[in-house]
N, C-alpha and C. Protein backbone atom coordinates (compact mmCIF):
# COMPACT_ATOMS: atom_id res chain seq x y z
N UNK A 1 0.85 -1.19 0.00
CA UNK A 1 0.00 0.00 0.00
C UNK A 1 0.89 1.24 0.00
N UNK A 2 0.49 2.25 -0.75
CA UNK A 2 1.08 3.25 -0.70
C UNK A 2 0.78 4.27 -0.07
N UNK A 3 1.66 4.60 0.82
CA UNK A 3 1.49 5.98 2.28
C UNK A 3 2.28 7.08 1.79
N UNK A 4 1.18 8.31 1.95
CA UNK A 4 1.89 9.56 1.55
C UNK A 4 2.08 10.00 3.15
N UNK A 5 3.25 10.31 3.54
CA UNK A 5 3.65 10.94 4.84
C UNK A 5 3.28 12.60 4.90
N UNK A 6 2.64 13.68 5.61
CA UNK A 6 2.56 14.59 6.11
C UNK A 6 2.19 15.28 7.17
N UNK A 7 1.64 16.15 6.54
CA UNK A 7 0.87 16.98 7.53
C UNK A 7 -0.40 17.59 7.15
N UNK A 8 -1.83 17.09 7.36
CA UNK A 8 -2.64 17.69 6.96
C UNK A 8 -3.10 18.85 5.89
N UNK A 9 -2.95 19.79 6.93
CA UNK A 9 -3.10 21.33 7.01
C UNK A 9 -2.07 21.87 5.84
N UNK A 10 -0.83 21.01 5.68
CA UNK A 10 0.01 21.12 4.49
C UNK A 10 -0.90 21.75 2.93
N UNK A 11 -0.12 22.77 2.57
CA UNK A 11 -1.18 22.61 1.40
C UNK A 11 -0.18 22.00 -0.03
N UNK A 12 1.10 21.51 0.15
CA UNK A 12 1.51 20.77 -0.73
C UNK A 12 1.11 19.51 -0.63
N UNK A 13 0.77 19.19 0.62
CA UNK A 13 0.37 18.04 0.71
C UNK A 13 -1.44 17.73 0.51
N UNK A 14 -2.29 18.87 0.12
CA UNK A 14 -3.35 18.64 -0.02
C UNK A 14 -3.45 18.88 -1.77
N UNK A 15 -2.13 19.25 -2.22
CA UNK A 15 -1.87 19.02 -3.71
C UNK A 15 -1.91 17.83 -4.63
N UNK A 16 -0.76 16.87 -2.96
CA UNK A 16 -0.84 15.30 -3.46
C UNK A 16 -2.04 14.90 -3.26
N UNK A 17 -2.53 14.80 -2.32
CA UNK A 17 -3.75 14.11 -1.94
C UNK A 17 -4.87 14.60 -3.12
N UNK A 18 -4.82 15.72 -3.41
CA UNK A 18 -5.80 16.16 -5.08
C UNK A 18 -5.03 14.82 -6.13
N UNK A 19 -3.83 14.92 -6.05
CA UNK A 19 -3.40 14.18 -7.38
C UNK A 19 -3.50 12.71 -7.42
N UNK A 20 -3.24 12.52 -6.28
CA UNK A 20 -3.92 10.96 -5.63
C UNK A 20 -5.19 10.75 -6.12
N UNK A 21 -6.28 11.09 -5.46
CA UNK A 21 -7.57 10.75 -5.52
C UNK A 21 -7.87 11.11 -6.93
N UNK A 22 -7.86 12.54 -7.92
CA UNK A 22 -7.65 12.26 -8.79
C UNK A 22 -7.87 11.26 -9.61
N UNK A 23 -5.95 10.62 -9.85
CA UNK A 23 -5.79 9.21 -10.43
C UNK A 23 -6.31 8.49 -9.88
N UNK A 24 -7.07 8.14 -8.91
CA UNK A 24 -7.54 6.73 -8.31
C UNK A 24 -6.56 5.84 -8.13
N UNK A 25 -5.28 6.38 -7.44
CA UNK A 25 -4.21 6.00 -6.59
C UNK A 25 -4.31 5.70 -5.33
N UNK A 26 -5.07 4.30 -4.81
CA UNK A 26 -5.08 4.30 -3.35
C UNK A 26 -3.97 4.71 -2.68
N UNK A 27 -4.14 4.61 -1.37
CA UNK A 27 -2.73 5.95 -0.73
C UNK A 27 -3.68 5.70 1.30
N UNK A 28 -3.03 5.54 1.88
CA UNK A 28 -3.23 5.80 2.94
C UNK A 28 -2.27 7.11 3.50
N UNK A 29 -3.14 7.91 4.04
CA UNK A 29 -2.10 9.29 4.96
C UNK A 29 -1.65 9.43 5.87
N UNK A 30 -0.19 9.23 6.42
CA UNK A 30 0.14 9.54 7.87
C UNK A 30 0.62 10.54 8.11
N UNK A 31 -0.36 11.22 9.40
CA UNK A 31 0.30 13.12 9.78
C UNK A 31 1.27 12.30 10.16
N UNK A 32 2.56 13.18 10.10
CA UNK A 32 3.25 13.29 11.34
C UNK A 32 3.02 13.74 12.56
N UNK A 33 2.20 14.52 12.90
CA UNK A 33 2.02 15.50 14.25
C UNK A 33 0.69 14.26 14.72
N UNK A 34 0.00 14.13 14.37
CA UNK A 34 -0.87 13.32 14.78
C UNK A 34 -0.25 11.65 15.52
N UNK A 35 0.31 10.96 14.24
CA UNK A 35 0.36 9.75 14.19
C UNK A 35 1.43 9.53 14.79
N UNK A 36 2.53 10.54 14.92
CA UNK A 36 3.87 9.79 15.09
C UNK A 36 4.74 9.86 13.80
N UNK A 37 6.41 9.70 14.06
CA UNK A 37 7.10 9.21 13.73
C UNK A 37 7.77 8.55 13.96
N UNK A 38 8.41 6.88 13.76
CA UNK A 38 9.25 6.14 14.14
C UNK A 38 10.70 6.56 13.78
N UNK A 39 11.89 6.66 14.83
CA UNK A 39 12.93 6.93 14.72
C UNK A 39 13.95 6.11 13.42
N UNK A 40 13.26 4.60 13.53
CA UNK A 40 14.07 4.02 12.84
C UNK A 40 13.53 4.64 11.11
N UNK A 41 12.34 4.18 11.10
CA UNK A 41 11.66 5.01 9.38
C UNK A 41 12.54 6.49 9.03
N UNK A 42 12.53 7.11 10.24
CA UNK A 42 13.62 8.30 9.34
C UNK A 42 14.94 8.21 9.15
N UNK A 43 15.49 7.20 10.02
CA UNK A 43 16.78 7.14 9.54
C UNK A 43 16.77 6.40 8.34
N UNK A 44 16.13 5.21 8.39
CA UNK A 44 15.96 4.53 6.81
C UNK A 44 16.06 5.39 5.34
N UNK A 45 14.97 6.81 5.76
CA UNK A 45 14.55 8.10 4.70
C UNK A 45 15.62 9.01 4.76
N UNK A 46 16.67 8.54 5.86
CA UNK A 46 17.98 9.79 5.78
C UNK A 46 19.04 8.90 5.11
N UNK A 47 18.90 7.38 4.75
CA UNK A 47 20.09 6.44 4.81
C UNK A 47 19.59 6.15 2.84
N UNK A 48 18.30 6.59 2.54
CA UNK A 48 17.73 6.34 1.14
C UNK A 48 18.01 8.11 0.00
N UNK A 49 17.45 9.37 1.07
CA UNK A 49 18.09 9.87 0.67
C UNK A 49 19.06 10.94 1.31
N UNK A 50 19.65 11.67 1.21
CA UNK A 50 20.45 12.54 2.16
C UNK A 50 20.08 13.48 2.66
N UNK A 51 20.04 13.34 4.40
CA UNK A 51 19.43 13.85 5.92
C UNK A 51 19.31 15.25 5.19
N UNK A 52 19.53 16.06 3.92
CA UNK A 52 19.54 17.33 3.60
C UNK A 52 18.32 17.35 2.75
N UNK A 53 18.74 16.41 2.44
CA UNK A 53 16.67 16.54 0.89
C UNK A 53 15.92 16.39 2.21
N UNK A 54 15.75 15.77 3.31
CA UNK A 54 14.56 15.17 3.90
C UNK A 54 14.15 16.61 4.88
N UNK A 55 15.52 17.19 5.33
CA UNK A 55 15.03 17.98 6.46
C UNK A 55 14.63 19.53 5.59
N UNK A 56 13.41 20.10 6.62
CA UNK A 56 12.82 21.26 5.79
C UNK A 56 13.38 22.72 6.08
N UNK A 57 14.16 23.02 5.44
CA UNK A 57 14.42 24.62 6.13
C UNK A 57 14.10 25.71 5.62
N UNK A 58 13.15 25.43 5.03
CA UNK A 58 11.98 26.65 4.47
C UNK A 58 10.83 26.85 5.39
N UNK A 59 10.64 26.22 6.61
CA UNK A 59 9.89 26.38 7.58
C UNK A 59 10.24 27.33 8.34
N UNK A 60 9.06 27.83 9.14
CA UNK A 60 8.96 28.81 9.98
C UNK A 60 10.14 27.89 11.63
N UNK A 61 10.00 26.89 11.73
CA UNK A 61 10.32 26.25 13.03
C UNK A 61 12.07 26.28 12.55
N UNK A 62 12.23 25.85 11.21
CA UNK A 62 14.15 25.71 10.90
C UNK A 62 14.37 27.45 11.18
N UNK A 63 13.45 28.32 10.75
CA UNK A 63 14.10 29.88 11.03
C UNK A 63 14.23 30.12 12.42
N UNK A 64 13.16 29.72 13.19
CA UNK A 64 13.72 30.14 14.69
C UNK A 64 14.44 29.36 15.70
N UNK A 65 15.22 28.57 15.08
CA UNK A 65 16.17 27.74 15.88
C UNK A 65 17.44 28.80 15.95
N UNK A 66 17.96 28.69 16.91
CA UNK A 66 19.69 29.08 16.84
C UNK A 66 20.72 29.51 15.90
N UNK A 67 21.17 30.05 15.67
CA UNK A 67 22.07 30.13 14.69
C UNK A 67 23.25 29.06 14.52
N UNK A 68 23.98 29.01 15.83
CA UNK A 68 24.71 27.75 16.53
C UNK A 68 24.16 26.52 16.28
N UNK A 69 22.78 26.90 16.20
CA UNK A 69 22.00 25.14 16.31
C UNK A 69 22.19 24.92 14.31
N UNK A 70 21.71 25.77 13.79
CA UNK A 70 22.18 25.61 12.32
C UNK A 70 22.94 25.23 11.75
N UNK A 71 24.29 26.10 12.33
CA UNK A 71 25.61 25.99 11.64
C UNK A 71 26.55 24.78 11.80
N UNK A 72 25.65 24.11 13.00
CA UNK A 72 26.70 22.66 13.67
C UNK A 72 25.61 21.58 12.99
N UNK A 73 24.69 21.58 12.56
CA UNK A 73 23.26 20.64 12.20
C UNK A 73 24.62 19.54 11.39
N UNK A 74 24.19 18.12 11.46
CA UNK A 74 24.69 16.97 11.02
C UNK A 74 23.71 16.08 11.12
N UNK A 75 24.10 15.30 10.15
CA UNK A 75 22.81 13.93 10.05
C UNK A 75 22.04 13.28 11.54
N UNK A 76 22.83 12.99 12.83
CA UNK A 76 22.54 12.36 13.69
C UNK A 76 21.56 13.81 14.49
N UNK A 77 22.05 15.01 14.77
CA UNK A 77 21.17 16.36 14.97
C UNK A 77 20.09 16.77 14.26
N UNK A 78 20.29 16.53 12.81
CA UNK A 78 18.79 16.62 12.03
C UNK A 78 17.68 15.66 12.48
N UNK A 79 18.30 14.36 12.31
CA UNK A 79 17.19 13.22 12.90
C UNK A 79 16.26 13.48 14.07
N UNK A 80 17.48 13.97 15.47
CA UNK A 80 16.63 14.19 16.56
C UNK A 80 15.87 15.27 16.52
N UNK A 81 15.97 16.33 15.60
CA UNK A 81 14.76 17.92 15.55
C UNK A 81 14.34 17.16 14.81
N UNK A 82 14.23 16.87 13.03
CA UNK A 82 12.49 16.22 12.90
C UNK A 82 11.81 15.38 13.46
N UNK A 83 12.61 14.57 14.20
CA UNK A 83 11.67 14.05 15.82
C UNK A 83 10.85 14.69 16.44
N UNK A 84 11.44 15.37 17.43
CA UNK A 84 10.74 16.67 18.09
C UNK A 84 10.19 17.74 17.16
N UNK A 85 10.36 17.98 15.98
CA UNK A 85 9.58 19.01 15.46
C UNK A 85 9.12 18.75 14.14
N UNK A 86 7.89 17.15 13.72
CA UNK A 86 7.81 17.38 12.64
C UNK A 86 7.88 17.69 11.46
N UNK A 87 7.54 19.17 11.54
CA UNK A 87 7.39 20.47 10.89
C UNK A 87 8.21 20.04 9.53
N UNK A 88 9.55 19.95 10.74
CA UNK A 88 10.96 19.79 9.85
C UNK A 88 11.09 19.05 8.71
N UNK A 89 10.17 17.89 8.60
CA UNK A 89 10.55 17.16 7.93
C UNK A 89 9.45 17.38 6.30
N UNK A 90 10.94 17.19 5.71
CA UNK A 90 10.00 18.22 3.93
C UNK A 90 9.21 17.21 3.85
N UNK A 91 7.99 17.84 2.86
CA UNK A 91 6.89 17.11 2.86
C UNK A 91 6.22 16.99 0.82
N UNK A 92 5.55 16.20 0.80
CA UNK A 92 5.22 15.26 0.99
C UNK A 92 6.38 13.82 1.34
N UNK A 93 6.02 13.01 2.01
CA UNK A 93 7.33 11.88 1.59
C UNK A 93 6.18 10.64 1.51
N UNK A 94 6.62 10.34 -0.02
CA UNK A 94 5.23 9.52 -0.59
C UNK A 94 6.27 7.92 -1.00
N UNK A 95 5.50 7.33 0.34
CA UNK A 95 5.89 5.85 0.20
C UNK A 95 5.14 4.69 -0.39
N UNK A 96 6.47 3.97 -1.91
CA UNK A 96 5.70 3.11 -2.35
C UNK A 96 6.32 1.65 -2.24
N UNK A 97 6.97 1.62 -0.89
CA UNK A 97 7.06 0.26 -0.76
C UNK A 97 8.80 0.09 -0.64
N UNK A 98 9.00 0.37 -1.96
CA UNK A 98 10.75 -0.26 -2.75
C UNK A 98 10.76 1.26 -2.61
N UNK A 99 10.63 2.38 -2.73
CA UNK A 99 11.48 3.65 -2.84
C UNK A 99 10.62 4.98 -2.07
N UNK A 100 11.45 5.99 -1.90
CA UNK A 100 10.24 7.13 -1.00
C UNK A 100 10.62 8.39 -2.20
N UNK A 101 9.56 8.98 -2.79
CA UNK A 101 9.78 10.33 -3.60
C UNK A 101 9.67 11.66 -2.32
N UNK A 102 10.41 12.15 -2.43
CA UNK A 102 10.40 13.36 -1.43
C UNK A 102 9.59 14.57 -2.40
N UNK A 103 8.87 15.20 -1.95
CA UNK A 103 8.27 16.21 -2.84
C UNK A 103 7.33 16.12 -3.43
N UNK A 104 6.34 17.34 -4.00
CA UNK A 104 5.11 16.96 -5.09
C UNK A 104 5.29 17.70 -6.15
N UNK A 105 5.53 17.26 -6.93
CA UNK A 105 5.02 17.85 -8.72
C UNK A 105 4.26 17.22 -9.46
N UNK A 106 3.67 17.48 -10.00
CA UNK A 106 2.77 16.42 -10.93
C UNK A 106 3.64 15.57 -11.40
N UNK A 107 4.61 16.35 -12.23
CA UNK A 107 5.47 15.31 -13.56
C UNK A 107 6.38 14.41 -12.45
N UNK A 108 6.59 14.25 -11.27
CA UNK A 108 7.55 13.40 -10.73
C UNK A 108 6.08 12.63 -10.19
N UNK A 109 5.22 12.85 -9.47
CA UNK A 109 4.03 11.93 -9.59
C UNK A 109 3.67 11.24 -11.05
N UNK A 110 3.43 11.58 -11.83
CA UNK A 110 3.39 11.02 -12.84
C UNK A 110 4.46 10.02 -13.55
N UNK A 111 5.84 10.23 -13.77
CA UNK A 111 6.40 9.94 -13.81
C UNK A 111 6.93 8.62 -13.29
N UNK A 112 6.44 8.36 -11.64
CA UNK A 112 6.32 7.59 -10.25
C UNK A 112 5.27 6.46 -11.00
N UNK A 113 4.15 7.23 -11.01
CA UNK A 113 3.29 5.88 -11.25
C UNK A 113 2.96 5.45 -12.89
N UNK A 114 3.62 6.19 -13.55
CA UNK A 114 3.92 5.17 -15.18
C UNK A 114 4.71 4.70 -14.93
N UNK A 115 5.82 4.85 -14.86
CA UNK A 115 6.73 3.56 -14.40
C UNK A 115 6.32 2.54 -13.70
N UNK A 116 5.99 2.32 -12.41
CA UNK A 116 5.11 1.50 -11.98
C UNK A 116 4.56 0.91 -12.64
N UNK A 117 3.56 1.46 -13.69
CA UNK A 117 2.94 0.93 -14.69
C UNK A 117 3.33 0.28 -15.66
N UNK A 118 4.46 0.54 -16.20
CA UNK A 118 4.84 -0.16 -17.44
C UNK A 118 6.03 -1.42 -16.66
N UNK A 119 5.97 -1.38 -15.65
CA UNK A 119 7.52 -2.17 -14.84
C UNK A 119 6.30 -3.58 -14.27
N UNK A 120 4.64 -3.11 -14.41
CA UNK A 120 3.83 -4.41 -13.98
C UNK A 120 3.40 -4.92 -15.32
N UNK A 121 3.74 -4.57 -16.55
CA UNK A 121 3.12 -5.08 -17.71
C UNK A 121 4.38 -6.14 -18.15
């Protein structure tokens, strides 16, 4: 089954969820703020792609951290703030099992599930 990871209230993420339902792409949704995140699943998503695509610093929560807390940030420090602060973690992260797409565009959604498509024919 395929799980798009976010945050509700996200409105990139109410982009995917348009493009989902849409295609008639089943998809189950997990908030982060709601549901949880498991420590080990993000390191998996920091070890698939690099702790820098995953963590968000276009957020309001990466601007009011420290400056100190910024400038020292490393893979094992990123992990533990999108722990504690969701927020952090870029969004959509749309899981299909064998790989996670970080992000929404149509053409990389699209892209995602023709392949799929032509890789089951």
């Amino acid at each position: 089954m395929t799980t798009l990871y976010g945050i509700k209230n996200c409105d990139t993420i109410k982009k995917a969820r348009a493009w989902l339902n849409a295609h008639n792409i089943e998809f189950q949704f997990h908030d982060y703020r709601v549901d949880g995140l498991d420590r080990q699943q993000l390191i998996l998503w920091c070890r698939e792609h690099p702790w820098e695509n995953i963590l968000n610093r276009r957020g309001t929560t990466w601007r009011k951290l420290a400056a100190e807390e910024k400038e020292t940030i490393n893979e094992s420090s990123a992990i533990e703030l999108m722990l504690q602060y969701p927020a952090m973690i870029k969004r959509p992260i749309l899981d299909l099992g064998e790989r996670r797409v970080i992000g929404f565009s149509d053409a990389s959604y699209q892209e995602c599930f023709l392949s799929e498509e032509r890789q089951s024919k």
